[in-house]
C-alpha atoms as a PDB file:
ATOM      1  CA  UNK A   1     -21.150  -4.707  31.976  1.00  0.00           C
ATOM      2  CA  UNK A   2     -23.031  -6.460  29.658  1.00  0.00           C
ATOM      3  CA  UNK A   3     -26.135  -8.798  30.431  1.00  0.00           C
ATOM      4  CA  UNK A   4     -24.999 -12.289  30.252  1.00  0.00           C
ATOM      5  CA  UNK A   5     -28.647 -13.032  31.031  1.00  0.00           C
ATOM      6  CA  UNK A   6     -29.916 -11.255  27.817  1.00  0.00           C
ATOM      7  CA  UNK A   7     -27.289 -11.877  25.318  1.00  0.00           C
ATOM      8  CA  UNK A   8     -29.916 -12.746  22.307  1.00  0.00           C
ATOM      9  CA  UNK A   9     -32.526  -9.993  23.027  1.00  0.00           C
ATOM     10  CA  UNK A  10     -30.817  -6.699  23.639  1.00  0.00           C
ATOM     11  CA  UNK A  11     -27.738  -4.742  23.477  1.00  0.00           C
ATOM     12  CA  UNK A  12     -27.168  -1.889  26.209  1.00  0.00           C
ATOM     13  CA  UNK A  13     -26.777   0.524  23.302  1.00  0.00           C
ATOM     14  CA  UNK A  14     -29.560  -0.614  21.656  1.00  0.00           C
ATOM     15  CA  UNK A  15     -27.405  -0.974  18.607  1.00  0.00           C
ATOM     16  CA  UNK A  16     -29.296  -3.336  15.407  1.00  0.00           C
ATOM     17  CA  UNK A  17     -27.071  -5.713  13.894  1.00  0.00           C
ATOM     18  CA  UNK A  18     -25.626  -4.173  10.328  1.00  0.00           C
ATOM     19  CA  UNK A  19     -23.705  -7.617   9.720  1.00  0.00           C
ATOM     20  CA  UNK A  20     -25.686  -7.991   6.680  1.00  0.00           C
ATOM     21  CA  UNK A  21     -24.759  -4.088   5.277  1.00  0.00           C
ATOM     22  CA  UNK A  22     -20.826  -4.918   6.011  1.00  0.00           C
ATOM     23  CA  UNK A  23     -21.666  -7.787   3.373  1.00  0.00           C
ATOM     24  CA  UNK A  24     -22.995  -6.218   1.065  1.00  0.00           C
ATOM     25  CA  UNK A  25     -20.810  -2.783   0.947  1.00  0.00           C
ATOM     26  CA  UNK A  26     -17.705  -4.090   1.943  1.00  0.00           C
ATOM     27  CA  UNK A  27     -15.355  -6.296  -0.948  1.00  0.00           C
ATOM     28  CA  UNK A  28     -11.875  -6.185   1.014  1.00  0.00           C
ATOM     29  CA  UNK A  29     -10.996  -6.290   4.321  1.00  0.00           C
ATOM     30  CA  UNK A  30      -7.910  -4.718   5.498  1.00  0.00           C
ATOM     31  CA  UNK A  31      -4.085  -6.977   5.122  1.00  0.00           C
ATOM     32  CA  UNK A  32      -3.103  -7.023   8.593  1.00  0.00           C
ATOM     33  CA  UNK A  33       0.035  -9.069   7.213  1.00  0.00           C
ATOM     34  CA  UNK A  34       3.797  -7.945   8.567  1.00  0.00           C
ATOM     35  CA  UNK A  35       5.220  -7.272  11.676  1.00  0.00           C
ATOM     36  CA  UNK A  36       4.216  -4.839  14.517  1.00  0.00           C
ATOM     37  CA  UNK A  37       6.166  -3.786  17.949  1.00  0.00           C
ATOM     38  CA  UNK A  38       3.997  -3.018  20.603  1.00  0.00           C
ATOM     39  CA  UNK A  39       5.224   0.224  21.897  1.00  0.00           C
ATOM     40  CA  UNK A  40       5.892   1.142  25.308  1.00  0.00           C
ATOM     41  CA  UNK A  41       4.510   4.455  26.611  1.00  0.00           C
ATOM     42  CA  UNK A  42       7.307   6.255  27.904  1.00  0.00           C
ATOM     43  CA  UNK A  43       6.291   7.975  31.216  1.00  0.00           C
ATOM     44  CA  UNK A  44       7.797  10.713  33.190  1.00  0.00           C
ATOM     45  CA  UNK A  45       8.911  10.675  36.823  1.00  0.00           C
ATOM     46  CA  UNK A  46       5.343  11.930  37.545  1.00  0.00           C
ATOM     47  CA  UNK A  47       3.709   8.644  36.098  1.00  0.00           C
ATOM     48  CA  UNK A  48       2.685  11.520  33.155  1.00  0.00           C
ATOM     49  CA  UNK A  49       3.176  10.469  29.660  1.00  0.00           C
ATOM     50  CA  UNK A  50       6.853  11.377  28.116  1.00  0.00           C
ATOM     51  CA  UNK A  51       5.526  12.537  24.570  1.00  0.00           C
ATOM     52  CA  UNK A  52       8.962  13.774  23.849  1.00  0.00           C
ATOM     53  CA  UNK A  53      10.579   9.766  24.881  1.00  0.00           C
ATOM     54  CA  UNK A  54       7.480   8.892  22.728  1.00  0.00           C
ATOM     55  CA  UNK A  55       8.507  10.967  19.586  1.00  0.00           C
ATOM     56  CA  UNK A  56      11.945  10.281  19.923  1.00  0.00           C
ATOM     57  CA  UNK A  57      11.317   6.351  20.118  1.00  0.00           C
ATOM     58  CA  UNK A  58       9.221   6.919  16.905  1.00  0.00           C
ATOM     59  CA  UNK A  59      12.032   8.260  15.404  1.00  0.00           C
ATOM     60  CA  UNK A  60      14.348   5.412  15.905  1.00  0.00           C
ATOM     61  CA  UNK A  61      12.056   3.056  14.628  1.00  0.00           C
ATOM     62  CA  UNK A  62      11.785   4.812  11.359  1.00  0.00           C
ATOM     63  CA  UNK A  63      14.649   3.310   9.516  1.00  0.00           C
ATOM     64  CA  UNK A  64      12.906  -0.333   9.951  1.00  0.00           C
ATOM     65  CA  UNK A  65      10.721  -1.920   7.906  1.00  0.00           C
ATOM     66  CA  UNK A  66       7.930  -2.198  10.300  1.00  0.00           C
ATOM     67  CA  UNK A  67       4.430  -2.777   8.866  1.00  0.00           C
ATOM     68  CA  UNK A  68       2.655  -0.771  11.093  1.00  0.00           C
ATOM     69  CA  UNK A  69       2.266  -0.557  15.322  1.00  0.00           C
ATOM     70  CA  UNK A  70       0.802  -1.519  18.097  1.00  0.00           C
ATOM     71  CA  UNK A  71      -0.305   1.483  20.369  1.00  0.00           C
ATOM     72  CA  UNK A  72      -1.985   0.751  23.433  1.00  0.00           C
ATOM     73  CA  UNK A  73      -1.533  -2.674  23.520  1.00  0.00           C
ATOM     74  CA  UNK A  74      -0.188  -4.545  26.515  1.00  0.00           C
ATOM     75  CA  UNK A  75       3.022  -3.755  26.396  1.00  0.00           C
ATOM     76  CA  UNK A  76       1.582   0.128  26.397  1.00  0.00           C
ATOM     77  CA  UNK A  77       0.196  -0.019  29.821  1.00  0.00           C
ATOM     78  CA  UNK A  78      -3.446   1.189  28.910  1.00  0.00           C
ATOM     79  CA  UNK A  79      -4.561  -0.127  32.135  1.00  0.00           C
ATOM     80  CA  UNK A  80      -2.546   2.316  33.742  1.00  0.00           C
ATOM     81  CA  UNK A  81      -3.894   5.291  31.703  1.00  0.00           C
ATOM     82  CA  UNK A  82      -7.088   7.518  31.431  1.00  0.00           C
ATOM     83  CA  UNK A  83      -9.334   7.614  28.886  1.00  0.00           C
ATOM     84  CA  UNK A  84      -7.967  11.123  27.547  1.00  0.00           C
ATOM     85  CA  UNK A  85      -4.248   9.640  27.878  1.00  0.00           C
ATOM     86  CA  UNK A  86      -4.709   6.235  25.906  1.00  0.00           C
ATOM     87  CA  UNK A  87      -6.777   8.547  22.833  1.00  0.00           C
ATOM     88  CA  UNK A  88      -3.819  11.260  22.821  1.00  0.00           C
ATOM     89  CA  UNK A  89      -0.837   8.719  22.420  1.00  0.00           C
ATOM     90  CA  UNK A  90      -2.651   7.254  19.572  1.00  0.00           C
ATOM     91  CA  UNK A  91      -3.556  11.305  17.923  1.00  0.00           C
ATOM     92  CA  UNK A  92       0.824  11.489  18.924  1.00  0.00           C
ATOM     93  CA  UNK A  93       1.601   8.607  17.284  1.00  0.00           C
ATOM     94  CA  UNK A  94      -0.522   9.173  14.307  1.00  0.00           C
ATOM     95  CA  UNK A  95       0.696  12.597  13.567  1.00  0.00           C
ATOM     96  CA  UNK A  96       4.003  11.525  14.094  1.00  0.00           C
ATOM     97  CA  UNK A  97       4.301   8.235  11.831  1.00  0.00           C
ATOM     98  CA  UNK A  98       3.963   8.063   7.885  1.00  0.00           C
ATOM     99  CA  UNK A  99       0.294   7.558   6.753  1.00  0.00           C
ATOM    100  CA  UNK A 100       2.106   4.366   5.256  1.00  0.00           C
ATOM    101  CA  UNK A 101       2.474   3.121   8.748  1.00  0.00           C
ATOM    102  CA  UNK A 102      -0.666   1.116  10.203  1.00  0.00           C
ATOM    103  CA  UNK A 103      -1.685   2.055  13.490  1.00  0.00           C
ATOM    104  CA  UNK A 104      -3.479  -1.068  15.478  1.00  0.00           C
ATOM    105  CA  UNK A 105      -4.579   1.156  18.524  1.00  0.00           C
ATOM    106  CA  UNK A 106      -5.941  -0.953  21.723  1.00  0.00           C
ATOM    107  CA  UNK A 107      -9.375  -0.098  22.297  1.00  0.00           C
ATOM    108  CA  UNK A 108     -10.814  -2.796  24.788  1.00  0.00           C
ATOM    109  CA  UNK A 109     -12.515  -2.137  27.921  1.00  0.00           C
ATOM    110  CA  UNK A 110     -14.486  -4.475  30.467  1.00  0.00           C
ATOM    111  CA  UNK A 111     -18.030  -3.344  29.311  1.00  0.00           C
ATOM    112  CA  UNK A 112     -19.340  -3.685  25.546  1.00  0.00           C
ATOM    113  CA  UNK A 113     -20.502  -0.119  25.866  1.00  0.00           C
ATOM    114  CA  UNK A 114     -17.296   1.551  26.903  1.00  0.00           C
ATOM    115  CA  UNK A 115     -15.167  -0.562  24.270  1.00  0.00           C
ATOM    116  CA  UNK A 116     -17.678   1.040  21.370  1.00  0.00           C
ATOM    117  CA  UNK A 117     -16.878   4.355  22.986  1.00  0.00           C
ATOM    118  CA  UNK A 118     -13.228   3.711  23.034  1.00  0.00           C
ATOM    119  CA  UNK A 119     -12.955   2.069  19.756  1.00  0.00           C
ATOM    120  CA  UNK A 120     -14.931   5.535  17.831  1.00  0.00           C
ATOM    121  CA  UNK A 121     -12.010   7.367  20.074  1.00  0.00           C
ATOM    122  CA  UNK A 122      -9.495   5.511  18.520  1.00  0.00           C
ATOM    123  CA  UNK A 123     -10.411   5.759  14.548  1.00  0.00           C
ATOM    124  CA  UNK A 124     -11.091   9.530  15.168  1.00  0.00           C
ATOM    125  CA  UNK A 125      -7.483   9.719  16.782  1.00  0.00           C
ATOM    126  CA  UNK A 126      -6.086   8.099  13.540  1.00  0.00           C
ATOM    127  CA  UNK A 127      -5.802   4.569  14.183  1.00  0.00           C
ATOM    128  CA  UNK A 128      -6.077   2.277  11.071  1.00  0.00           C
ATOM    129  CA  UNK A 129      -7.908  -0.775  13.197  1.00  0.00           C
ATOM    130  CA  UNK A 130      -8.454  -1.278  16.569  1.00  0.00           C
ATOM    131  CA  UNK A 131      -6.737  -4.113  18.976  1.00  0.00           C
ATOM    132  CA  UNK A 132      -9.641  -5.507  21.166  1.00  0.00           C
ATOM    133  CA  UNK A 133      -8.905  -7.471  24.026  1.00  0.00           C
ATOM    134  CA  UNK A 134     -10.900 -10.255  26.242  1.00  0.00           C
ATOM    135  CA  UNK A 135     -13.182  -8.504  28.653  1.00  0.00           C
ATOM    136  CA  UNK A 136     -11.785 -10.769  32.089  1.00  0.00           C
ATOM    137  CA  UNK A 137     -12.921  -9.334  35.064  1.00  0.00           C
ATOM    138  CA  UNK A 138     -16.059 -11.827  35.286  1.00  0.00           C
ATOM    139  CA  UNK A 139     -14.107 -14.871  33.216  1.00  0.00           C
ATOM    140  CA  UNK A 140     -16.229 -17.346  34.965  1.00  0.00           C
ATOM    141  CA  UNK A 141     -19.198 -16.313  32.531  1.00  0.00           C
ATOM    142  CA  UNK A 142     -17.106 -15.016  29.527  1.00  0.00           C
ATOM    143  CA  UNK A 143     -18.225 -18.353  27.314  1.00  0.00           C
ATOM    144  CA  UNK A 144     -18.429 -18.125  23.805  1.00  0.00           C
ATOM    145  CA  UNK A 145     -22.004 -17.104  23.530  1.00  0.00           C
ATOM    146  CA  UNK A 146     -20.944 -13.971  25.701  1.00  0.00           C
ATOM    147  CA  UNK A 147     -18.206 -13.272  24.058  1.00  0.00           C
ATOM    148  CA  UNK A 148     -19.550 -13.634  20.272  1.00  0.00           C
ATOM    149  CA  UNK A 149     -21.866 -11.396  21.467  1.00  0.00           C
ATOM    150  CA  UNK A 150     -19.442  -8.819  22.877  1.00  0.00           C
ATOM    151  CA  UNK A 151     -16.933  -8.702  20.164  1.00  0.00           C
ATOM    152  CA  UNK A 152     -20.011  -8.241  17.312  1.00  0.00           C
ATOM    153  CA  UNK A 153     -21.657  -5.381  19.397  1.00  0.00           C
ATOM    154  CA  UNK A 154     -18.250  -4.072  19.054  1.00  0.00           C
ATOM    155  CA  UNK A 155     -17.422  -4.629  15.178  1.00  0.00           C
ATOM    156  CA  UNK A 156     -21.010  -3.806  14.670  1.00  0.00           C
ATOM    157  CA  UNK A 157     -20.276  -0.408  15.767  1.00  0.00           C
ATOM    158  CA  UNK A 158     -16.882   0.489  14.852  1.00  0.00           C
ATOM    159  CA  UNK A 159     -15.609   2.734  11.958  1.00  0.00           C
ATOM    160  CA  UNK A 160     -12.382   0.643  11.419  1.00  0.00           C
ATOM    161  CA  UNK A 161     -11.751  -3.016  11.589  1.00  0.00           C
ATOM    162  CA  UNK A 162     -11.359  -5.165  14.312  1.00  0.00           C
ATOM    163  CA  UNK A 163      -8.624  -7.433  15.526  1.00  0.00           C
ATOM    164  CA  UNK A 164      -9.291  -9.659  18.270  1.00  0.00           C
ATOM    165  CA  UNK A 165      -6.948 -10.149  21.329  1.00  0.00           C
ATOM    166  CA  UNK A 166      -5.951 -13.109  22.899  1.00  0.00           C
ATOM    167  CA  UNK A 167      -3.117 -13.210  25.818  1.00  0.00           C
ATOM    168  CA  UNK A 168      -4.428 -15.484  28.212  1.00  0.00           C
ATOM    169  CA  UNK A 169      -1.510 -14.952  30.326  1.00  0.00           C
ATOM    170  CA  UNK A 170      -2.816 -11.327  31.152  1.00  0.00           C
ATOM    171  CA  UNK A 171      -6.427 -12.247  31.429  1.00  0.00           C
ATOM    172  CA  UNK A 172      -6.085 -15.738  32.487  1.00  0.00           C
ATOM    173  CA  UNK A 173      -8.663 -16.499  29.734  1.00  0.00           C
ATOM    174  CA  UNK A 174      -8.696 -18.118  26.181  1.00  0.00           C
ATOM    175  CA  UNK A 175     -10.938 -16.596  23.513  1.00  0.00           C
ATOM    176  CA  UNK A 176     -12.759 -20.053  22.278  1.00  0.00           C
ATOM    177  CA  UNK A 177     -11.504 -21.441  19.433  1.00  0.00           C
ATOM    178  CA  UNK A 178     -15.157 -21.849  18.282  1.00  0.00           C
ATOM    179  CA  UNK A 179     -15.672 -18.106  18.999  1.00  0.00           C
ATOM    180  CA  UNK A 180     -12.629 -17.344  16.926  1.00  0.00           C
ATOM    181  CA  UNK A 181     -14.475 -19.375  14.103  1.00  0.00           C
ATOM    182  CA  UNK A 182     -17.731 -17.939  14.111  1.00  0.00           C
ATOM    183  CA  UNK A 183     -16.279 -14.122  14.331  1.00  0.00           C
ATOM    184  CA  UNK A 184     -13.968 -14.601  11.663  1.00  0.00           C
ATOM    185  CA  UNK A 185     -17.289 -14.760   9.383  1.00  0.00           C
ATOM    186  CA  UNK A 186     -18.084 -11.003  10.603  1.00  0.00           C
ATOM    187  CA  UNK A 187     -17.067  -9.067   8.184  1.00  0.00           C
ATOM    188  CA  UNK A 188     -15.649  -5.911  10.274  1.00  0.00           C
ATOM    189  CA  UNK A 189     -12.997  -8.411  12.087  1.00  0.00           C
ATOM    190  CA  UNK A 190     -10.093  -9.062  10.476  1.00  0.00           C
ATOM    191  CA  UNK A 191      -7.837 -11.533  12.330  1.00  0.00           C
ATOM    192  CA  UNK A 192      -6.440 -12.230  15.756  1.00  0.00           C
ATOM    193  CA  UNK A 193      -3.736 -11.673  17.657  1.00  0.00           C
ATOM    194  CA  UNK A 194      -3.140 -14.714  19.632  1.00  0.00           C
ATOM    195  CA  UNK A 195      -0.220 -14.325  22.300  1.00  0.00           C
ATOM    196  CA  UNK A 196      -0.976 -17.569  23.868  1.00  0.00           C
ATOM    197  CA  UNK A 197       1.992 -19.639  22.105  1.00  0.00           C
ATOM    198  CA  UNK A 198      -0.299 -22.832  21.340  1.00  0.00           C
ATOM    199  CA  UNK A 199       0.905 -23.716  17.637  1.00  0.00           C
ATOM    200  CA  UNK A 200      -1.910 -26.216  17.481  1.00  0.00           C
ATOM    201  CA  UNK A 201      -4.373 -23.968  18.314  1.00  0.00           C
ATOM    202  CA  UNK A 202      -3.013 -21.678  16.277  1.00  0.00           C
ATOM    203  CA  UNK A 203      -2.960 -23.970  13.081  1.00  0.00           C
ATOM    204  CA  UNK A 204      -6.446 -24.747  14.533  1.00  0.00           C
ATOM    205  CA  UNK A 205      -7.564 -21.230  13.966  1.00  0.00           C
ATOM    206  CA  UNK A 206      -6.115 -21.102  10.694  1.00  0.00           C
ATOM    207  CA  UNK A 207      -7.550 -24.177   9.203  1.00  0.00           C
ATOM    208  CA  UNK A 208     -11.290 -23.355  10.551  1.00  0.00           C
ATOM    209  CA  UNK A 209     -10.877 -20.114   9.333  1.00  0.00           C
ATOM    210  CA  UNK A 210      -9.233 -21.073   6.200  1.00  0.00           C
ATOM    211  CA  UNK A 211     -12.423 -20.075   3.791  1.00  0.00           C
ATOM    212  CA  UNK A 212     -12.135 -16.459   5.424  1.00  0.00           C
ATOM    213  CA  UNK A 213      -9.978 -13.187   4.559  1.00  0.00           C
ATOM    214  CA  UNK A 214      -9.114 -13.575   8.066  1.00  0.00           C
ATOM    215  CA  UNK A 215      -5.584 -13.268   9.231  1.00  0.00           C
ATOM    216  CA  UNK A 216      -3.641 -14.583  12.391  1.00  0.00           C
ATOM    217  CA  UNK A 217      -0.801 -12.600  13.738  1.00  0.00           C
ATOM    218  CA  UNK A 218       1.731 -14.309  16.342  1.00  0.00           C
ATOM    219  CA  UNK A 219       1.908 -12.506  19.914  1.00  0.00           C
ATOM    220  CA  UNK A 220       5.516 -13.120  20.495  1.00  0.00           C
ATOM    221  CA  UNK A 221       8.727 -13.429  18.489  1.00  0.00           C
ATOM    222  CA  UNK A 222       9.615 -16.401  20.408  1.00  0.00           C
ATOM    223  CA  UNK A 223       6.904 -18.266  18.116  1.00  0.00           C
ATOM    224  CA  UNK A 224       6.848 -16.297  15.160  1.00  0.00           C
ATOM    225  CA  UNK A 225       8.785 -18.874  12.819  1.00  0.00           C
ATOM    226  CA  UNK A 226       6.127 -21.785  14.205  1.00  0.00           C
ATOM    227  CA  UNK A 227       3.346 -19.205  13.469  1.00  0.00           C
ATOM    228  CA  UNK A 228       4.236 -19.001  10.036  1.00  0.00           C
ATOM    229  CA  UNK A 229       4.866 -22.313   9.558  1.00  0.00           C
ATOM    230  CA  UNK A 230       1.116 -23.352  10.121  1.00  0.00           C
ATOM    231  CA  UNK A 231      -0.276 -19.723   8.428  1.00  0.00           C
ATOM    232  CA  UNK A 232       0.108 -17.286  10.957  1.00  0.00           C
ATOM    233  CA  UNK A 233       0.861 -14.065   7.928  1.00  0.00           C
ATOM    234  CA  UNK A 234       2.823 -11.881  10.798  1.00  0.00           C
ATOM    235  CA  UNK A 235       3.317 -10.874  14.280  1.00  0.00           C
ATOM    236  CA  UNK A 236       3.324  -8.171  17.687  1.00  0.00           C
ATOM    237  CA  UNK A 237       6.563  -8.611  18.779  1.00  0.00           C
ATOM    238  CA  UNK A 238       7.786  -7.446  22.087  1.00  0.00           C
ATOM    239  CA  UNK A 239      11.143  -8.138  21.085  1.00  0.00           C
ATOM    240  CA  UNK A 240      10.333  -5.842  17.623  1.00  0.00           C
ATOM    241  CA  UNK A 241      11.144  -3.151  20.510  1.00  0.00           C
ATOM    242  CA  UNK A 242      15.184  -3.726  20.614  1.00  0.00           C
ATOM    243  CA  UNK A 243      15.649  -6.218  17.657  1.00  0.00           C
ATOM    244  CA  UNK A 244      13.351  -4.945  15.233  1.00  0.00           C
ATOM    245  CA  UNK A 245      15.546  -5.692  12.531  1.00  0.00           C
ATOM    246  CA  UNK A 246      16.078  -9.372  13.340  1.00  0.00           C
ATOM    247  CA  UNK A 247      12.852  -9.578  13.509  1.00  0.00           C
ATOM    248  CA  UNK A 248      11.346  -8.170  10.592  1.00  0.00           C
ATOM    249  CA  UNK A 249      13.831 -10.393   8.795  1.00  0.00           C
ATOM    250  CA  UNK A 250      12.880 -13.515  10.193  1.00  0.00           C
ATOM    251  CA  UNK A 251       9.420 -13.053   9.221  1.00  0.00           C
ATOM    252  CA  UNK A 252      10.801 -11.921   5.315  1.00  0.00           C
ATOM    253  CA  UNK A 253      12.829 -15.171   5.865  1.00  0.00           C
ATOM    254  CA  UNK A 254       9.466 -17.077   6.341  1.00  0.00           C
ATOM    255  CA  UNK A 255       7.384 -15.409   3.736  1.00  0.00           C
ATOM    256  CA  UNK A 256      10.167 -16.443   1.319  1.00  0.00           C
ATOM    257  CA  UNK A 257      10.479 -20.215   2.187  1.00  0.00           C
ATOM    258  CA  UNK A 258      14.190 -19.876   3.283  1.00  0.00           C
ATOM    259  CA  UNK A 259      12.986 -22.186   6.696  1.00  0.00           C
ATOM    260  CA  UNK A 260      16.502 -23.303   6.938  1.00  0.00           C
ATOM    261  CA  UNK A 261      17.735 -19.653   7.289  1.00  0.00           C
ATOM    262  CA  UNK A 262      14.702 -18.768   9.377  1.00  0.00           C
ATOM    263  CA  UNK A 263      14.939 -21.817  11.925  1.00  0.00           C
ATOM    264  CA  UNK A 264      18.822 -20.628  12.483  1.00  0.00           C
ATOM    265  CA  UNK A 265      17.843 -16.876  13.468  1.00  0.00           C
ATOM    266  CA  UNK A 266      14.564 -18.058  15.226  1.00  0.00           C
ATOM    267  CA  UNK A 267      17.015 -19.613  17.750  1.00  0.00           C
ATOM    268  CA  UNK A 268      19.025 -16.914  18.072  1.00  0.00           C
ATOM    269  CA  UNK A 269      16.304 -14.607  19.134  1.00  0.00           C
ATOM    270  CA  UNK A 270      14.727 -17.092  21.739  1.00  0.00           C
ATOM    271  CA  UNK A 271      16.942 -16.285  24.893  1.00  0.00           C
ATOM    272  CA  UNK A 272      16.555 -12.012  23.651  1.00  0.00           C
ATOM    273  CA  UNK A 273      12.621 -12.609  23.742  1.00  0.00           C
ATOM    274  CA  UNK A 274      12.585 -14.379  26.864  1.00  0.00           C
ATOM    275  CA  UNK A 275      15.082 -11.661  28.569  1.00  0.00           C
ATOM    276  CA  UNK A 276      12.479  -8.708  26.997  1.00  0.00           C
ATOM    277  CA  UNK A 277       9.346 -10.469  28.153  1.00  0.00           C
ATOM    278  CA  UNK A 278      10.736  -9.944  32.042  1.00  0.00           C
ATOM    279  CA  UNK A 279      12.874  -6.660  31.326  1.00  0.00           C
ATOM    280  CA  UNK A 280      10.073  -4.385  29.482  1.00  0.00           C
ATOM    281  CA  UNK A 281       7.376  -4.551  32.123  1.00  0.00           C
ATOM    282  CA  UNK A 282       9.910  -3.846  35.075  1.00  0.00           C
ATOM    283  CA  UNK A 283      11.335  -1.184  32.711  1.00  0.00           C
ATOM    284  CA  UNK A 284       7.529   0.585  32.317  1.00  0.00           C
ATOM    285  CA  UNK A 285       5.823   0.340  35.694  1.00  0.00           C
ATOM    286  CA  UNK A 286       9.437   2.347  37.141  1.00  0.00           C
ATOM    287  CA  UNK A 287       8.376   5.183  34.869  1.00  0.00           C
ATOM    288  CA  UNK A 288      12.179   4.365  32.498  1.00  0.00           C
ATOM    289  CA  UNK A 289      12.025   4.562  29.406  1.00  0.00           C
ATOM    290  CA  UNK A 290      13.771   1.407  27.706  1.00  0.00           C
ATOM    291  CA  UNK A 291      14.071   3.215  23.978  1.00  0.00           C
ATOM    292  CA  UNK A 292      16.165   1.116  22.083  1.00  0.00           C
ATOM    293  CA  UNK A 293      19.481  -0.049  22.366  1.00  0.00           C
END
C-alpha cells in the first residue's frame, strides 16, 4: 500500500512525474463518448472461466451498435479472479472483437504499485484504456491528497489512458469531487465513470471540468437520460447486457435532442435496470451464465 505519510516526497516505484511530457507530446486525448456494457465473465461449474460462454456472448453483441466494452469491470467479477485470469479475458476479448471496438479493461488494485503493474498488463493484452477503480480497503485515509496522488502515479505510468472509477456503492467511498477536478487537468486521464447516481454531482463534475477534454460517462442506465441532460457524453450500462439496443438508442435519442422521445423510453427501462442490478450478480457468483435473452 502506498504511504499516506509520504504522499509529496516519494513514490514506491520511484517513478518521476512526466505530467509535463504528456503536455507537451500529447494534442488529443482519446473520445470515450458512447455506450459500453460491462460484461459478465462467464464461469464454468469449476469457478474456471467459460471462454467459449465468453466468445459466444461476444458474438451476440456484435449486431449492436456498442461503442466499445467494459472488461473487468464490476460487473466482471475481477475480485474473484487471478492476476493471469483478469489479463487473459481482456487478450480473449481483444482478439475476438473488431479493432473498431474500444476495450476499457479494469485495471485497479488496492496498492499504487500493483495497479501500474496491472494497468501495463492490460494495454499489452489489447485494451484501448484502462478502468481504474477507488483503492477502499483503508477508506478512512483515502482523502483527496491520497488519492490525487494514487491515480497520477498511475496515469503517470500507464501506456493507455485512464478512466477513473467511481461506485461508491461497492467501495463505500466517493472519489472527491475536488479530486475529480484537479485529475481531470492530467493529461493521461480522460474522464470518469461515476456509478454513484448523484445528477448534481454529476453536473458538478462537468461544469468544474468544463475547460477540460475530459468526459463523464453514466454508471447505470437507470440515469443515463439525466446524465446527458447535464453533459454526461455516454454510459456503462448493466442493463446494455440484455437491452443493449434500447439502450444504445436512448443515448442516440439524447445526443440528438429528441428529450421528449428519450424521457418516454428512459421510463421504460427503469423497472428492467432495477430487475438487472439484483439478477446479474446472483446470476455470476452461481457460476450461470446470463448471455442474453
Amino acid at each position: 500500500m502506498f504511504s499516506v505519510k509520504s504522499l509529496g516526497h516519494f513514490s514506491r516505484r520511484g517513478v518521476t512525474s512526466v505530467w509535463r511530457g504528456f503536455r507537451e507530446y500529447s494534442n488529443k486525448r482519446l473520445d470515450i463518448a458512447g455506450i459500453y456494457p460491462p460484461i459478465a465473465t462467464p464461469f464454468t461449474q469449476d469457478g474456471g472461466v467459460d471462454y467459449r460462454s465468453l466468445d459466444e456472448n461476444l458474438q451476440k453483441y456484435s449486431t449492436i451498435p456498442f461503442r466499445g466494452f467494459v472488461v473487468q469491470g464490476s460487473n466482471g467479477e475481477y475480485p474473484y479472479l487471478t492476476t493471469e485470469e483478469r489479463i487473459q479475458v481482456v487478450k480473449r476479448v481483444r482478439q475476438t472483437l473488431p479493432q473498431a471496438k474500444m476495450i476499457m479493461a479494469g485495471s485497479g488494485c488496492e496498492s499504487t504499485l500493483a495497479t501500474i503493474q496491472m494497468s501495463e498488463s492490460m494495454a499489452s493484452a489489447g485494451a484501448d484504456c484502462v478502468l481504474v477503480v477507488t483503492p477502499c480497503f483503508y477508506r478512512g485515509r483515502m482523502n483527496s491528497s491520497a488519492l490525487i496522488h494514487h491515480y497520477t502515479q498511475v496515469a503517470d505510468s500507464c501506456p493507455v489512458p485512464v478512466v477513473l472509477y467511481n461506485v461508491p456503492a461497492n467501495t463505500s467511498l466517493d472519489l472527491p469531487v475536488d479530486a475529480v477536478v484537479r485529475l481531470s487537468q492530467h493529461p493521461n486521464i480522460v474522464g470518469l465513470k461515476d456509478s454513484g447516481g448523484d445528477i448534481t454531482r454529476i453536473s458538478l463534475i462537468v461544469h468544474k471540468t468544463r475547460t477540460q477534454d475530459f468526459q463523464v460517462l453514466a454508471g447505470s442506465a437507470g440515469f443515463l437520460m439525466a446524465a446527458y441532460s447535464v453533459g454526461a457524453v455516454g454510459g456503462v450500462c448493466a442493463l446494455a447486457n440484455v437491452l443493449g439496443q434500447q439502450v444504445c438508442e436512448l443515448a442516440d435519442l439524447c445526443t440528438s435532442g429528441q428529450w421528449d422521445k428519450a424521457k418516454e423510453l428512459q421510463y421504460r427501462l427503469i423497472e428492467p435496470n432495477t430487475a438487472v442490478s439484483l439478477i446479474l450478480p446472483y446470476y455470476n457468483t452461481t457460476f450461470i451464465n446470463p448471455g442474453m435473452p
